[in-house]
N, C-alpha and C. Protein backbone atom coordinates (compact mmCIF):
# COMPACT_ATOMS: atom_id res chain seq x y z
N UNK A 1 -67.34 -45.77 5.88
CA UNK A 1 -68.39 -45.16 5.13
C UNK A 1 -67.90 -43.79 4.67
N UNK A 2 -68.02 -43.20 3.36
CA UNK A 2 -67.44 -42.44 2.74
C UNK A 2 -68.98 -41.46 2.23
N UNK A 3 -69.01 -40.35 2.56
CA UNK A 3 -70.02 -39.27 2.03
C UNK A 3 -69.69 -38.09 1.67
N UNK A 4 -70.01 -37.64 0.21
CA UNK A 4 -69.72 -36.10 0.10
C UNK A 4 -69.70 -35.13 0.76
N UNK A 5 -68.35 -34.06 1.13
CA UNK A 5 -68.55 -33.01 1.20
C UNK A 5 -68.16 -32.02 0.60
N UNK A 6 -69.41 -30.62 0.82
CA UNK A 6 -69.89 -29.92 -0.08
C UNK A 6 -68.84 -28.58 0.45
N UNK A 7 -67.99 -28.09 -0.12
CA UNK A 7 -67.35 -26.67 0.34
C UNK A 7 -67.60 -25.68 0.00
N UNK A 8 -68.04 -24.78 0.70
CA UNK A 8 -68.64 -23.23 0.83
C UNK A 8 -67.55 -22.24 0.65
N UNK A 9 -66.70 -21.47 -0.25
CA UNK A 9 -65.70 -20.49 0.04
C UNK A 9 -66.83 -19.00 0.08
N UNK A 10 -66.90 -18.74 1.71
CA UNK A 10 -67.19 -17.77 2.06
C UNK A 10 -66.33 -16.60 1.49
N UNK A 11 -65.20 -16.41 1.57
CA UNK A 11 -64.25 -15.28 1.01
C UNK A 11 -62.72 -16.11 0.64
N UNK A 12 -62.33 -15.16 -0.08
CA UNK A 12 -61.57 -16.13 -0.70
C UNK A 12 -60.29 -16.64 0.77
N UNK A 13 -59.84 -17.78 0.67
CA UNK A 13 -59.58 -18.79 1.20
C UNK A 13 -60.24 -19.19 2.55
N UNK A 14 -61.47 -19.07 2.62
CA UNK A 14 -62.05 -19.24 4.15
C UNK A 14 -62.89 -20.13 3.69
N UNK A 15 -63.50 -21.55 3.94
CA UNK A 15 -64.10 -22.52 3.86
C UNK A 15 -64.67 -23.04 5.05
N UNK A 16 -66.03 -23.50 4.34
CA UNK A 16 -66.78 -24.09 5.41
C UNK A 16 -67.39 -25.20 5.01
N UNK A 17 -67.30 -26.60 5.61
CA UNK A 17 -67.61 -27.78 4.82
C UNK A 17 -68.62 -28.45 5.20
N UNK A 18 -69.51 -28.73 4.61
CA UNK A 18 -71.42 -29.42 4.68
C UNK A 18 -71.05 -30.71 3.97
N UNK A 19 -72.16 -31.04 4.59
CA UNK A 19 -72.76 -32.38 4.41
C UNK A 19 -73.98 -32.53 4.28
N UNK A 20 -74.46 -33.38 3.49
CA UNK A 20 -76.39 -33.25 3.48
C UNK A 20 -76.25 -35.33 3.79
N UNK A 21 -77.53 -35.43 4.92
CA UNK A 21 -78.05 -36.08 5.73
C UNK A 21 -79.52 -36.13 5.17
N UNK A 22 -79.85 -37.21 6.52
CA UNK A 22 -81.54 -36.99 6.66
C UNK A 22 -81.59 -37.42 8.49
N UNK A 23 -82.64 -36.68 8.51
CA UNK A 23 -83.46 -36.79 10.29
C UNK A 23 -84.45 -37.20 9.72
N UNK A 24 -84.91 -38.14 10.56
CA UNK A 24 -86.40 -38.53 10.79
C UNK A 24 -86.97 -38.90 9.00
N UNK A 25 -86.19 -39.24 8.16
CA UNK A 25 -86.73 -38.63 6.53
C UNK A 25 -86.85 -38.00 5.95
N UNK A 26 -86.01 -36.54 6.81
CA UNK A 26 -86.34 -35.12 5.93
C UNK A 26 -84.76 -35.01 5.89
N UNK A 27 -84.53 -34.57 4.78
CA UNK A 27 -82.90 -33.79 4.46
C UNK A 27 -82.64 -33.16 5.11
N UNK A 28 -81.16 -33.05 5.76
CA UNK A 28 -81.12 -31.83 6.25
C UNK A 28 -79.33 -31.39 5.59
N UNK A 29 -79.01 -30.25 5.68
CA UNK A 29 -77.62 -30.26 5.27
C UNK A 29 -76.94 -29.61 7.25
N UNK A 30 -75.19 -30.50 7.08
CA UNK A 30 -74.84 -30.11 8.54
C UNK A 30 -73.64 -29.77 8.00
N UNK A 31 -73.55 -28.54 8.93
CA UNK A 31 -72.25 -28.07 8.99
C UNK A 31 -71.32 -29.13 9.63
N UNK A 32 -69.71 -29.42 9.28
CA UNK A 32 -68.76 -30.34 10.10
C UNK A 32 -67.78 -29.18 10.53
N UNK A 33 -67.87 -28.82 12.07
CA UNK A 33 -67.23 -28.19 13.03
C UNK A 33 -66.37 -29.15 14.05
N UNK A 34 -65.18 -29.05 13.22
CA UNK A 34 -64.02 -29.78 14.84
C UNK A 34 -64.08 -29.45 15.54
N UNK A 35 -64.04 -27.96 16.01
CA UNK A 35 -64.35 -27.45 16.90
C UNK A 35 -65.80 -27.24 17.87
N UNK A 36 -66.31 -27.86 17.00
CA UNK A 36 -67.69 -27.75 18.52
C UNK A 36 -67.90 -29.05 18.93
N UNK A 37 -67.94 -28.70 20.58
CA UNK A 37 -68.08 -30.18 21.63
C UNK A 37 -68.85 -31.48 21.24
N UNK A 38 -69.89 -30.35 20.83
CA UNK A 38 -71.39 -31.72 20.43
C UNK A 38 -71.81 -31.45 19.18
N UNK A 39 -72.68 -31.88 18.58
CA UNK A 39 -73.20 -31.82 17.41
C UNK A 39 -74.62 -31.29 17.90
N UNK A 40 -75.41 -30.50 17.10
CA UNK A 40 -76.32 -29.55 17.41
C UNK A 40 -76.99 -29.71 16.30
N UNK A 41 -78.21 -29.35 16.65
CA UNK A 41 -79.05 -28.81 15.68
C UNK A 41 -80.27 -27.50 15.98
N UNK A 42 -80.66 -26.58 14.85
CA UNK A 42 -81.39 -26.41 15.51
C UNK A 42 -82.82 -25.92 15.86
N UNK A 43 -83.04 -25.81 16.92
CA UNK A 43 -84.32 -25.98 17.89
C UNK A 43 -85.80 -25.38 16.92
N UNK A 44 -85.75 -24.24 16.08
CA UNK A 44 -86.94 -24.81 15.50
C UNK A 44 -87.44 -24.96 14.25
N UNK A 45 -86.41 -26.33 14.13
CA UNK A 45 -86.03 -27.21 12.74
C UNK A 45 -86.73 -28.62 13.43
N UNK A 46 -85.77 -29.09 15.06
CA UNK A 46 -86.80 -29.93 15.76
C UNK A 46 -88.51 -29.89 16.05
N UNK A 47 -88.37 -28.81 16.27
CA UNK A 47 -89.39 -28.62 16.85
C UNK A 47 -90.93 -28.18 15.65
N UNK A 48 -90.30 -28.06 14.59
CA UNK A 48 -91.35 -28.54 13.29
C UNK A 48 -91.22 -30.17 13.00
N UNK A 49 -90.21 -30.11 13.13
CA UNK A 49 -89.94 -31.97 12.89
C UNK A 49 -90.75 -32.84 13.70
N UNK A 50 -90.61 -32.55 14.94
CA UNK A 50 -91.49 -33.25 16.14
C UNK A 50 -93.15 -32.63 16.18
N UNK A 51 -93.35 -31.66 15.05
CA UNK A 51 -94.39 -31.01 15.38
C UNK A 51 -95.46 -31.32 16.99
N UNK A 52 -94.82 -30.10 18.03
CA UNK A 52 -94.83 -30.28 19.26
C UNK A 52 -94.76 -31.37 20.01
N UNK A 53 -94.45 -32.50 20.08
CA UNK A 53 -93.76 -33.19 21.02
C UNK A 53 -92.43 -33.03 21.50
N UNK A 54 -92.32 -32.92 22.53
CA UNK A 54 -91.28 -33.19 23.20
C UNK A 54 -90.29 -33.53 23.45
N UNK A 55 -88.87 -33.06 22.82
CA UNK A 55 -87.81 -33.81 22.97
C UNK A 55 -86.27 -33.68 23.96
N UNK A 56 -86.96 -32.51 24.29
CA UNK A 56 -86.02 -31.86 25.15
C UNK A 56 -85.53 -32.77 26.54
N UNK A 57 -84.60 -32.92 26.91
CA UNK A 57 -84.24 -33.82 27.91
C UNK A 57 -83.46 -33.34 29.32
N UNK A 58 -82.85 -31.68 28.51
CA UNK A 58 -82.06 -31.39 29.66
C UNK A 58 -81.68 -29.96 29.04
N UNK A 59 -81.11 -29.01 29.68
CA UNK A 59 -80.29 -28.01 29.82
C UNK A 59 -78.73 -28.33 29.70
N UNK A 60 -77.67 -27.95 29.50
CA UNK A 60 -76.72 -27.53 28.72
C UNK A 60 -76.15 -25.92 29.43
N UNK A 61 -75.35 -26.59 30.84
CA UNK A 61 -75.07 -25.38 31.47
C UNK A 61 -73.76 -24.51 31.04
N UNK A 62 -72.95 -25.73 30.09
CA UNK A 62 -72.04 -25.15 29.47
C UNK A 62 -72.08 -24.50 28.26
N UNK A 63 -72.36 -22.91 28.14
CA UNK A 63 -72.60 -22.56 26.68
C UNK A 63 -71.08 -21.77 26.16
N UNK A 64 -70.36 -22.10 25.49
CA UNK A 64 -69.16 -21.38 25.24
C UNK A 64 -69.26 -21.61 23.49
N UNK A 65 -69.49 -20.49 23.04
CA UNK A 65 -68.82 -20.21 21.56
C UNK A 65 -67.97 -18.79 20.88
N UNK A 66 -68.17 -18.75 19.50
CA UNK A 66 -67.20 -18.03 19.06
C UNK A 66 -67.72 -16.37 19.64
N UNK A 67 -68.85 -16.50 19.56
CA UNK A 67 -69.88 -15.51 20.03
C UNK A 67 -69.83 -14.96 20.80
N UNK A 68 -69.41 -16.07 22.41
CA UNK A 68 -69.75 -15.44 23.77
C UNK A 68 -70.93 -16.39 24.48
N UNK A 69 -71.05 -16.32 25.41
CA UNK A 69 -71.46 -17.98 26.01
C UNK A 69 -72.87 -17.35 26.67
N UNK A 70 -73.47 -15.69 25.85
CA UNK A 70 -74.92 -15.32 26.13
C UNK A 70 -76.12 -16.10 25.49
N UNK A 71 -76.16 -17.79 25.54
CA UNK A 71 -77.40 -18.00 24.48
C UNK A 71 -77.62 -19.63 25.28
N UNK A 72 -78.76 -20.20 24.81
CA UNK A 72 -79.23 -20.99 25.67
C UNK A 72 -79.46 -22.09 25.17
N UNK A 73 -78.82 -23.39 25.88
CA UNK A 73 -78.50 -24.72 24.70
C UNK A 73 -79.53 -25.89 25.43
N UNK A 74 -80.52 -26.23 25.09
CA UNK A 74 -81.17 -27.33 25.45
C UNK A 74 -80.67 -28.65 25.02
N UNK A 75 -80.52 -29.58 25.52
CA UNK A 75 -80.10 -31.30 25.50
C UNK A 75 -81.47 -31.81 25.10
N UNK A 76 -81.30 -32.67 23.91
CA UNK A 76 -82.27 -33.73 23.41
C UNK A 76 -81.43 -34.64 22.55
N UNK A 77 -82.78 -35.89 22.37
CA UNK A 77 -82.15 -36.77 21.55
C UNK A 77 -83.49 -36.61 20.57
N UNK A 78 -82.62 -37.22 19.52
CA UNK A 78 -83.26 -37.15 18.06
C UNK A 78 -82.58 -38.74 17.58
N UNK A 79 -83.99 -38.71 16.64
CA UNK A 79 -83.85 -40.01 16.42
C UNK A 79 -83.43 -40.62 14.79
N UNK A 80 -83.09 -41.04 14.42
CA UNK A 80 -82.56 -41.76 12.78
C UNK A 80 -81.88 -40.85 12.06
N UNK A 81 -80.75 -40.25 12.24
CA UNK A 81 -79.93 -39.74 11.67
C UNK A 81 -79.27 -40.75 10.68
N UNK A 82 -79.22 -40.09 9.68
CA UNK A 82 -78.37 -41.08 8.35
C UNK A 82 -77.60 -39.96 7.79
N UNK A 83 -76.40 -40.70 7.46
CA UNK A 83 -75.43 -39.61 7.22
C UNK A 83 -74.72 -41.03 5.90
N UNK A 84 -74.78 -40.65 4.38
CA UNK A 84 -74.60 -41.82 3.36
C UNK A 84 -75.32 -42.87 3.86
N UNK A 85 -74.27 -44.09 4.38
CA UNK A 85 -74.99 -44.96 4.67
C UNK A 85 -75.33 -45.87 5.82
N UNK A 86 -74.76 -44.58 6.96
CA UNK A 86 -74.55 -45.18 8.52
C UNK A 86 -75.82 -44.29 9.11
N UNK A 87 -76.56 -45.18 9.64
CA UNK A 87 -77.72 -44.32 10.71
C UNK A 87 -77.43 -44.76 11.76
N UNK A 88 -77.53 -43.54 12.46
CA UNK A 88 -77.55 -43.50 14.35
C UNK A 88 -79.04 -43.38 15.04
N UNK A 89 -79.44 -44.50 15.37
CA UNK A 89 -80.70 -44.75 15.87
C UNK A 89 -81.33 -43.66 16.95
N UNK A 90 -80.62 -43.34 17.40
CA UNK A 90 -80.76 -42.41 18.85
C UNK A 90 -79.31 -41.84 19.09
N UNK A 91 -79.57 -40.62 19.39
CA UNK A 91 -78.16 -39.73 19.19
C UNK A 91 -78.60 -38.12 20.39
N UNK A 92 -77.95 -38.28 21.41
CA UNK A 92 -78.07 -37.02 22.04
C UNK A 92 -77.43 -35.73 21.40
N UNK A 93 -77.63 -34.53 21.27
CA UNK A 93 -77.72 -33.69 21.05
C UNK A 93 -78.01 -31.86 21.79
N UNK A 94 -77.36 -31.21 21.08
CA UNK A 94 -77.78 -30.07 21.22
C UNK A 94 -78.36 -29.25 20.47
N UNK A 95 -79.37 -28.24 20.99
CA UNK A 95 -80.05 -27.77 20.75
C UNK A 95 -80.05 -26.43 20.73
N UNK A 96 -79.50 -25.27 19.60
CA UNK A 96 -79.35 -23.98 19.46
C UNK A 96 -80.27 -23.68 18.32
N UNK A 97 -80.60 -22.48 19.16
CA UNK A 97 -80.77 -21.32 17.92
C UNK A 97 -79.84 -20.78 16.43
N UNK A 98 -79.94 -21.17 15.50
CA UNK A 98 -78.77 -21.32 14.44
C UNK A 98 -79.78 -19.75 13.57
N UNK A 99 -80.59 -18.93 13.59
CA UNK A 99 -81.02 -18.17 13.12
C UNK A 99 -80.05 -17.09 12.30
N UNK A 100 -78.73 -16.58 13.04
CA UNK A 100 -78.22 -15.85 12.91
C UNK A 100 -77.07 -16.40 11.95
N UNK A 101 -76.91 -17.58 12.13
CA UNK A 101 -75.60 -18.24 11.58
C UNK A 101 -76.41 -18.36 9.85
N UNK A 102 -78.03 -18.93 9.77
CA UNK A 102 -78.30 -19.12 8.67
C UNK A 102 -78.38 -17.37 7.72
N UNK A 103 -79.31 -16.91 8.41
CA UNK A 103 -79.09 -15.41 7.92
C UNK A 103 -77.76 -15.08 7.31
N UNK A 104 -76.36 -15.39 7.90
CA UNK A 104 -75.50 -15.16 7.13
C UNK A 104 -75.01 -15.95 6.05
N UNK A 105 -75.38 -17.34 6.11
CA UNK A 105 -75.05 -17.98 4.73
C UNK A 105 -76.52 -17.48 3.63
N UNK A 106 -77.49 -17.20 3.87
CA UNK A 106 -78.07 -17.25 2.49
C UNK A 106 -78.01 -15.78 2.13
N UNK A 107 -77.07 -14.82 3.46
CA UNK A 107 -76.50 -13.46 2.44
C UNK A 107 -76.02 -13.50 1.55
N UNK A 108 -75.03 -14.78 1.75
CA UNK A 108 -73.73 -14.90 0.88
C UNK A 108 -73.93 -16.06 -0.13
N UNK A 109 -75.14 -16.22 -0.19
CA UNK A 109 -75.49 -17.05 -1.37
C UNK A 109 -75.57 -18.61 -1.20
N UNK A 110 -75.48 -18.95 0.10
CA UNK A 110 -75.67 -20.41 0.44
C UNK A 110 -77.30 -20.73 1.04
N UNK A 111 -77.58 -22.22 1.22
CA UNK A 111 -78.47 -22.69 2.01
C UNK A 111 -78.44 -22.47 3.33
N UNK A 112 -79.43 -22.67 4.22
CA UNK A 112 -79.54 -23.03 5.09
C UNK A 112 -79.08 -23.92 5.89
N UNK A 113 -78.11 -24.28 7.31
CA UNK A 113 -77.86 -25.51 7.71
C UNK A 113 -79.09 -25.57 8.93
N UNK A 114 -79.32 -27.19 8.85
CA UNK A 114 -80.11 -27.64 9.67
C UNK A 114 -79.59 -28.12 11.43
N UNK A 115 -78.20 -27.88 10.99
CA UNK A 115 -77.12 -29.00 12.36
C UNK A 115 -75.93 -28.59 12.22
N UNK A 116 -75.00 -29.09 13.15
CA UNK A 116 -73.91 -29.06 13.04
C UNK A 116 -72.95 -30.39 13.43
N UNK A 117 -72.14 -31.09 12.45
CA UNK A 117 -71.71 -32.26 13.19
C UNK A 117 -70.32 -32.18 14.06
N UNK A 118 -70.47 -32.48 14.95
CA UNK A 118 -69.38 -31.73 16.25
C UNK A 118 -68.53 -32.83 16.01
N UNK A 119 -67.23 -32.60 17.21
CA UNK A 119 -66.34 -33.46 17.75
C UNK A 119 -67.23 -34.74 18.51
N UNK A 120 -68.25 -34.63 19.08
CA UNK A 120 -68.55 -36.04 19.69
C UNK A 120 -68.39 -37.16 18.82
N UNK A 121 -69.08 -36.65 17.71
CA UNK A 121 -69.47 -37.98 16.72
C UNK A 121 -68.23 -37.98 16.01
N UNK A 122 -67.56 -37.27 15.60
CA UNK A 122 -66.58 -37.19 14.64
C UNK A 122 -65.16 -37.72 15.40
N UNK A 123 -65.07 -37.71 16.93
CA UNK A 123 -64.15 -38.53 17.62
C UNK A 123 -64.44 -39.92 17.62
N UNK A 124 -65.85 -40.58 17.94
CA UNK A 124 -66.49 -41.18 18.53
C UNK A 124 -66.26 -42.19 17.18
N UNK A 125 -66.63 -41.77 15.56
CA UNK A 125 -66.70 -42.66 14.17
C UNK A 125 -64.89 -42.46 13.69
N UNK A 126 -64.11 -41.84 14.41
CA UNK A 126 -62.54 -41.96 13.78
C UNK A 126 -62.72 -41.27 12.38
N UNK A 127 -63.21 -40.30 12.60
CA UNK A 127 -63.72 -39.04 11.18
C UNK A 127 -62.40 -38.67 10.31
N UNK A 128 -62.28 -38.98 8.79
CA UNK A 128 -61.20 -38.37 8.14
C UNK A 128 -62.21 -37.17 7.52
N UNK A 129 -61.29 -36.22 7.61
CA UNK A 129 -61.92 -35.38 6.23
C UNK A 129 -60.77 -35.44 5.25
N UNK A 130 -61.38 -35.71 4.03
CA UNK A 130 -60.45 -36.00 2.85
C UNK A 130 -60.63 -34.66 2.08
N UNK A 131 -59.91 -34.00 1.60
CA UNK A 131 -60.32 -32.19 1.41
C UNK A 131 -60.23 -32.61 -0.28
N UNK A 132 -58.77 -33.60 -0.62
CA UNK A 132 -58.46 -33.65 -2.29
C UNK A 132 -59.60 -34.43 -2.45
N UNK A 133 -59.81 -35.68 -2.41
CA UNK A 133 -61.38 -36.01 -2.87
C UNK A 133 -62.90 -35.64 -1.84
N UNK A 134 -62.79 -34.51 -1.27
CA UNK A 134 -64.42 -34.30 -0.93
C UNK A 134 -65.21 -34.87 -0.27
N UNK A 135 -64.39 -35.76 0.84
CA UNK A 135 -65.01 -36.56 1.28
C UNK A 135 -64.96 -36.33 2.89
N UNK A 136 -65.63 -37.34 3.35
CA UNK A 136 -66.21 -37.25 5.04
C UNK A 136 -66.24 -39.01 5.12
N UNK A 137 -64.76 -39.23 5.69
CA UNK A 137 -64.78 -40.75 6.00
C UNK A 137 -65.32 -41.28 7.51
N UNK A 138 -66.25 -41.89 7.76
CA UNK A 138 -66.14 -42.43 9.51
C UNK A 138 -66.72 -44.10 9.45
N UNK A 139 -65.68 -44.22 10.73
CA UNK A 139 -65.64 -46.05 10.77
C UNK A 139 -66.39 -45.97 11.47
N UNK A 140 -67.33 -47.38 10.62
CA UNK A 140 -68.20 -48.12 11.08
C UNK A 140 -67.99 -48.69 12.56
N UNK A 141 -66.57 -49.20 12.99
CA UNK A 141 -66.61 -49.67 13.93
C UNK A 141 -66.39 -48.73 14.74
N UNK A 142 -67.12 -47.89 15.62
CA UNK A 142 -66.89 -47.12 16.43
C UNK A 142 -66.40 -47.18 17.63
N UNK A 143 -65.81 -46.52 18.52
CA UNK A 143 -65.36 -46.60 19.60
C UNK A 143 -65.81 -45.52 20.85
N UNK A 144 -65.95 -46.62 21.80
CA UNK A 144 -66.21 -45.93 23.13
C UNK A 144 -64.84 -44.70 23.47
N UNK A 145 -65.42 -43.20 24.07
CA UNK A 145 -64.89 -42.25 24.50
C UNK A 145 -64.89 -42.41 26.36
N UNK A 146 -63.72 -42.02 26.49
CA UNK A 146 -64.29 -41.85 27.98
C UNK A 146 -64.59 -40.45 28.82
């Protein structure tokens, strides 16, 4: 499955590459980070989405980012992620505060991201990023991690 991605040149040669999705039926655009463990989204983007129900499942004792590991990651699952034309029925997740991260893209003239798509999923679907055509490849046939 093959889906656009959208590249952000924050300053000149520094890039950051999106993707626009849907949760639950609402769009969302996700950042694609190799570098982060899990894929995230966040918390009150869910938590209008779920308008107050409950999705939280767990705590997230490991917080390590570029930042400094002062901030607090709740575990949930979210449900019907579609990304082109592959949906993930049920998909665990993390759960951050992205406030600060959005504040700085719509300084600089971008949208808002709703998520971030991590290494889980992007190990998990055998993820190409194709940079000359713009793309975000992941196989259908996925594979178990151990």
């Amino acid at each position: 499955m093959k889906t656009k991605i959208h590249i952000w040149e924050l300053d000149q040669g520094g890039y950051h590459l999106t993707i626009h999705g849907k949760l639950m039926g609402q769009p969302v655009v996700l950042l694609i980070d190799t570098g982060a463990n899990h894929s995230c989204f966040d918390r009150n983007f869910i938590a209008q989405l779920h308008e107050g129900n409950e999705v939280v499942t767990g705590r997230d004792e490991v917080n390590v980012g570029i930042g400094g590991s002062d901030f607090e990651t709740l575990i949930a699952e979210v449900e019907q992620l579609k990304i082109g034309r592959l949906t993930f029925p049920k998909m665990e997740v993390r759960l951050l505060d992205l406030q600060a991260v959005n504040d700085m893209y719509t300084t600089v003239g971008f949208s808002e991201i709703h998520g971030i798509l991590g290494s889980d999923l992007l190990m998990r679907y055998h993820a190409v990023i194709d940079f000359q055509n713009r793309q975000l490849i992941l196989n259908k046939n996925r594979t178990r991690l151990h």
